[in-house]
N, C-alpha and C. Protein backbone atom coordinates (compact mmCIF):
# COMPACT_ATOMS: atom_id res chain seq x y z
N UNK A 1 178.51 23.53 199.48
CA UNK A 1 178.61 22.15 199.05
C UNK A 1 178.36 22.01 197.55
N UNK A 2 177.31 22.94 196.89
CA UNK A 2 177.06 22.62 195.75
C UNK A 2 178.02 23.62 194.62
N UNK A 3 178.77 24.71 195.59
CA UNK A 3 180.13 25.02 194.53
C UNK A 3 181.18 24.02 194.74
N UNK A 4 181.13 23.19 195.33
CA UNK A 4 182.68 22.08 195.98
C UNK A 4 182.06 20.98 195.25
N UNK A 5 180.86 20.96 194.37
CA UNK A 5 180.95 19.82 193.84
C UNK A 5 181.04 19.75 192.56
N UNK A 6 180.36 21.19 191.87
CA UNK A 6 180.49 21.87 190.80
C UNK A 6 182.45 21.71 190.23
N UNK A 7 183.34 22.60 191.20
CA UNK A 7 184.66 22.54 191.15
C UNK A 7 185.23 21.30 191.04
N UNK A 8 184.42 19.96 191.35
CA UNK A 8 185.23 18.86 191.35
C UNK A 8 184.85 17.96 190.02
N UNK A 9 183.41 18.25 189.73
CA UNK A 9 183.14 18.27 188.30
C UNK A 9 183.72 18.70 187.00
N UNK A 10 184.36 19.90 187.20
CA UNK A 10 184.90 20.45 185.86
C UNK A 10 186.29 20.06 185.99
N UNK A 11 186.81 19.87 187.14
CA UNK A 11 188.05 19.03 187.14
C UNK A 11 187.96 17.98 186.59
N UNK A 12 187.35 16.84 186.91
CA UNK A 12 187.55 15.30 186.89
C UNK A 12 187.08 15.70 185.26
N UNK A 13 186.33 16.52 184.11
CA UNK A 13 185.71 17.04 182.45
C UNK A 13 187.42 17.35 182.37
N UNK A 14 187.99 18.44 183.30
CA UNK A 14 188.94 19.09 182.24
C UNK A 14 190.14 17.79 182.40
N UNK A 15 190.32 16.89 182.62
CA UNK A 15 191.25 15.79 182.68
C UNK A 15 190.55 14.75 181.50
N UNK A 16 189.54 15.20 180.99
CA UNK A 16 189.19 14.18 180.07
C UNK A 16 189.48 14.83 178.42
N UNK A 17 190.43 14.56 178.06
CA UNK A 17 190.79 15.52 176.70
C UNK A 17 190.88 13.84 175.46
N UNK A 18 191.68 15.11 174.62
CA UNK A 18 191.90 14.10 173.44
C UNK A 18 193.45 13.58 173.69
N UNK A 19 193.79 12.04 173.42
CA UNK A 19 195.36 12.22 173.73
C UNK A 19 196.00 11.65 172.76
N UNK A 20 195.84 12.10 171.56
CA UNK A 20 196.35 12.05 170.65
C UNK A 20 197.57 12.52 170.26
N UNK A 21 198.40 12.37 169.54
CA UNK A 21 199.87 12.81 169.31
C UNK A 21 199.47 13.94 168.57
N UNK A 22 200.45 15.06 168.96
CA UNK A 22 199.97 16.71 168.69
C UNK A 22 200.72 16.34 167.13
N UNK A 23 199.60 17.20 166.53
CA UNK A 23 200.05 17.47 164.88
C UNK A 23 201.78 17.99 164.39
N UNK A 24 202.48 17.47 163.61
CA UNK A 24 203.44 18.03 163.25
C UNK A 24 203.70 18.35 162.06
N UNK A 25 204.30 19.14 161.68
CA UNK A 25 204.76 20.07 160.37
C UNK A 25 205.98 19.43 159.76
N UNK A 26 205.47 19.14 158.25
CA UNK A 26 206.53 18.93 157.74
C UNK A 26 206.88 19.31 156.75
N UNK A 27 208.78 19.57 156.31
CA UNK A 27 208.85 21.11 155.48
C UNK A 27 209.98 20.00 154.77
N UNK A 28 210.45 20.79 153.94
CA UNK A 28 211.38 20.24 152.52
C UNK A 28 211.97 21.41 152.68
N UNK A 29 213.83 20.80 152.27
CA UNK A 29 214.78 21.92 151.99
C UNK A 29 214.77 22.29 150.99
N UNK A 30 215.05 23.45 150.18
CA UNK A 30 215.56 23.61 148.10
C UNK A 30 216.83 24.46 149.06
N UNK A 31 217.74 23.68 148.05
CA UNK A 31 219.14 24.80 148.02
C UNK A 31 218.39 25.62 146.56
N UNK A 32 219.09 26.90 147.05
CA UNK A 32 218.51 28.08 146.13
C UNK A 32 219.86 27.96 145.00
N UNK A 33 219.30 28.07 143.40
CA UNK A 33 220.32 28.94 142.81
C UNK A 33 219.95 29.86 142.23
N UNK A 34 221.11 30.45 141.48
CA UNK A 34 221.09 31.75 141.64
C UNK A 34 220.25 32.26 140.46
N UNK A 35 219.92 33.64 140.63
CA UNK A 35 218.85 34.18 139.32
C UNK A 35 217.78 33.55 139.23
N UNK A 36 217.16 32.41 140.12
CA UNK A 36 216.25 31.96 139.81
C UNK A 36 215.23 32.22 140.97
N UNK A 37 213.76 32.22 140.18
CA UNK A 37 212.76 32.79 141.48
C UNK A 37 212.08 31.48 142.04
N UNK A 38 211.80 32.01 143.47
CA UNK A 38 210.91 30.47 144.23
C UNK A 38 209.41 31.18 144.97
N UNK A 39 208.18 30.68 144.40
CA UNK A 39 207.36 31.21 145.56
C UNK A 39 207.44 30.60 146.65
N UNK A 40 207.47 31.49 148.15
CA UNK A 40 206.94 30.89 149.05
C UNK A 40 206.08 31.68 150.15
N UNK A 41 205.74 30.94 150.82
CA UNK A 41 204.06 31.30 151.75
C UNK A 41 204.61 31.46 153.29
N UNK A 42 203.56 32.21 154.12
CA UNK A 42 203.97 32.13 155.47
C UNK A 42 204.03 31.14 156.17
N UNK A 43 205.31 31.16 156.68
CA UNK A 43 205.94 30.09 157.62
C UNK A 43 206.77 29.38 156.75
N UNK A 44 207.30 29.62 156.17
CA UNK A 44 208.65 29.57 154.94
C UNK A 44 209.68 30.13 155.70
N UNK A 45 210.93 29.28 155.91
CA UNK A 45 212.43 29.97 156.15
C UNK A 45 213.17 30.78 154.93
N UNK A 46 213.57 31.30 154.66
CA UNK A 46 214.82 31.88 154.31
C UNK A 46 215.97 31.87 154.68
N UNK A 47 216.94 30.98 154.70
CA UNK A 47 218.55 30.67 155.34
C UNK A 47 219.61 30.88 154.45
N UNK A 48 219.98 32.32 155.02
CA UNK A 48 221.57 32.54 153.98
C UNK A 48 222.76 31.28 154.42
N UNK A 49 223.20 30.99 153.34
CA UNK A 49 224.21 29.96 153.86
C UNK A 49 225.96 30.77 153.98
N UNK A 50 226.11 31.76 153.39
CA UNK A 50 227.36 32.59 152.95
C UNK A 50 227.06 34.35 153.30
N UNK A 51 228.07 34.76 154.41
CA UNK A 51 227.49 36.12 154.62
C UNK A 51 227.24 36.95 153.62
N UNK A 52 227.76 36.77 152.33
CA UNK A 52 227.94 37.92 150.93
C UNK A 52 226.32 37.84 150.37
N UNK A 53 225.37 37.03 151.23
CA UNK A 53 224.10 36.62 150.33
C UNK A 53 223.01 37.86 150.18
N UNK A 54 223.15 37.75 149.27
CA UNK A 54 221.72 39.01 148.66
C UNK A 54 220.49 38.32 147.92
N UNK A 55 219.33 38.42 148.10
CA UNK A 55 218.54 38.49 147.41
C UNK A 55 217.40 39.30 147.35
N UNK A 56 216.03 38.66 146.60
CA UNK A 56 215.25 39.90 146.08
C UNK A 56 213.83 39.15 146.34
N UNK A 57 213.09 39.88 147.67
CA UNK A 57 211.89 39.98 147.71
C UNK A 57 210.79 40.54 146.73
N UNK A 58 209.98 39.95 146.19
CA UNK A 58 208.75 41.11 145.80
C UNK A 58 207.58 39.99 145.86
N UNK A 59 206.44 41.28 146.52
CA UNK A 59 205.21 40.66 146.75
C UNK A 59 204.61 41.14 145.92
N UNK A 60 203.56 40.45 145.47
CA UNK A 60 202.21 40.92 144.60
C UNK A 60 201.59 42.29 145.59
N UNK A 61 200.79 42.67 144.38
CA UNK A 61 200.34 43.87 145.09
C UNK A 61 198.70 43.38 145.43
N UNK A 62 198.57 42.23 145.14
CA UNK A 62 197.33 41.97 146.29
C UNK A 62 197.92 40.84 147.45
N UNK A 63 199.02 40.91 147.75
CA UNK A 63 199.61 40.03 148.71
C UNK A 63 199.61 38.73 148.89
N UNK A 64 199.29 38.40 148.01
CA UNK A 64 198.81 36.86 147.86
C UNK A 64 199.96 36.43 147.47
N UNK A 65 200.87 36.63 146.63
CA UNK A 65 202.06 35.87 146.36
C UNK A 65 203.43 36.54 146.48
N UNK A 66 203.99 35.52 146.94
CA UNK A 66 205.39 36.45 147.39
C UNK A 66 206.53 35.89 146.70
N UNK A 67 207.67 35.99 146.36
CA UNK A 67 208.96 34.99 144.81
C UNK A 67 210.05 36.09 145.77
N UNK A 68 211.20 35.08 146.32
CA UNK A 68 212.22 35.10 146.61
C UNK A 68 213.24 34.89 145.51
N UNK A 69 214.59 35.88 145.08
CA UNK A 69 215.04 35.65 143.89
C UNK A 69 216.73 35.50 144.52
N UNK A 70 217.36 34.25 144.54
CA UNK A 70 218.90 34.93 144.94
C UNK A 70 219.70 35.37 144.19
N UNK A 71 220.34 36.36 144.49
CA UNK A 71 221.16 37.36 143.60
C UNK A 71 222.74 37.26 143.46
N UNK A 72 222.42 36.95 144.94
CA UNK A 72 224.52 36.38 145.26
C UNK A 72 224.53 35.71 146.42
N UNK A 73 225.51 34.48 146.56
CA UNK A 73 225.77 33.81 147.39
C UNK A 73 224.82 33.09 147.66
N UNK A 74 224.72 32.50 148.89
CA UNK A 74 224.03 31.15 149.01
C UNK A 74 222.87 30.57 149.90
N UNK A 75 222.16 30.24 150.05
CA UNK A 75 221.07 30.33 150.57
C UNK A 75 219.71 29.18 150.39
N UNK A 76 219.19 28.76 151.41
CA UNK A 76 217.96 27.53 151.64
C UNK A 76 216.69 28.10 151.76
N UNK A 77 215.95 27.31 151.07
CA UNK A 77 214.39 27.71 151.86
C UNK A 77 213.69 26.58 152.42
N UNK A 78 213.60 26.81 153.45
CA UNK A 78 213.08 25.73 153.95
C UNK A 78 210.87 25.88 154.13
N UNK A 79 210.61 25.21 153.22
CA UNK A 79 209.11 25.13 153.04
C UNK A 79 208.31 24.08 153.97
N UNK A 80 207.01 24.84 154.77
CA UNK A 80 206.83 24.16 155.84
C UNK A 80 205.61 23.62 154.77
N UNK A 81 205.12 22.61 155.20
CA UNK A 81 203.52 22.35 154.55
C UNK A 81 202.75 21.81 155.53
């Protein structure tokens, strides 16, 4: 009796939450041009827009910053914040 009442306890707790509207993310497009560098952070897109697209990763060597460079063709970043 006193586990069947325990079990009906943490039921009737775990139905009592927060009901708030879940947090959402919101990001900004840059069309990329070309030769020019963009930092961006994790959870950043990269979207080639044209299959011919090349560009140029390089990270810092303490990883902290990362600069996307496009080289050819066409391409979005989409930045989450």
């Amino acid at each position: 009796m006193k586990y069947l009442l325990t079990l009906l306890t943490l039921l009737v707790l775990s139905g009592c939450g927060d009901t708030s509207e879940p947090a959402t993310v919101e990001s900004s497009t840059i069309e990329m041009q070309l030769n020019k560098s963009y930092e961006v952070k994790k959870g950043d897109q990269l979207i080639k827009s044209a299959p011919e697209t090349k560009v140029s990763i390089e990270k810092s060597l303490d990883g902290e910053k990362t600069t996307v460079t496009l080289l050819e063709g066409s391409a979005q970043i989409i930045l989450t914040h």
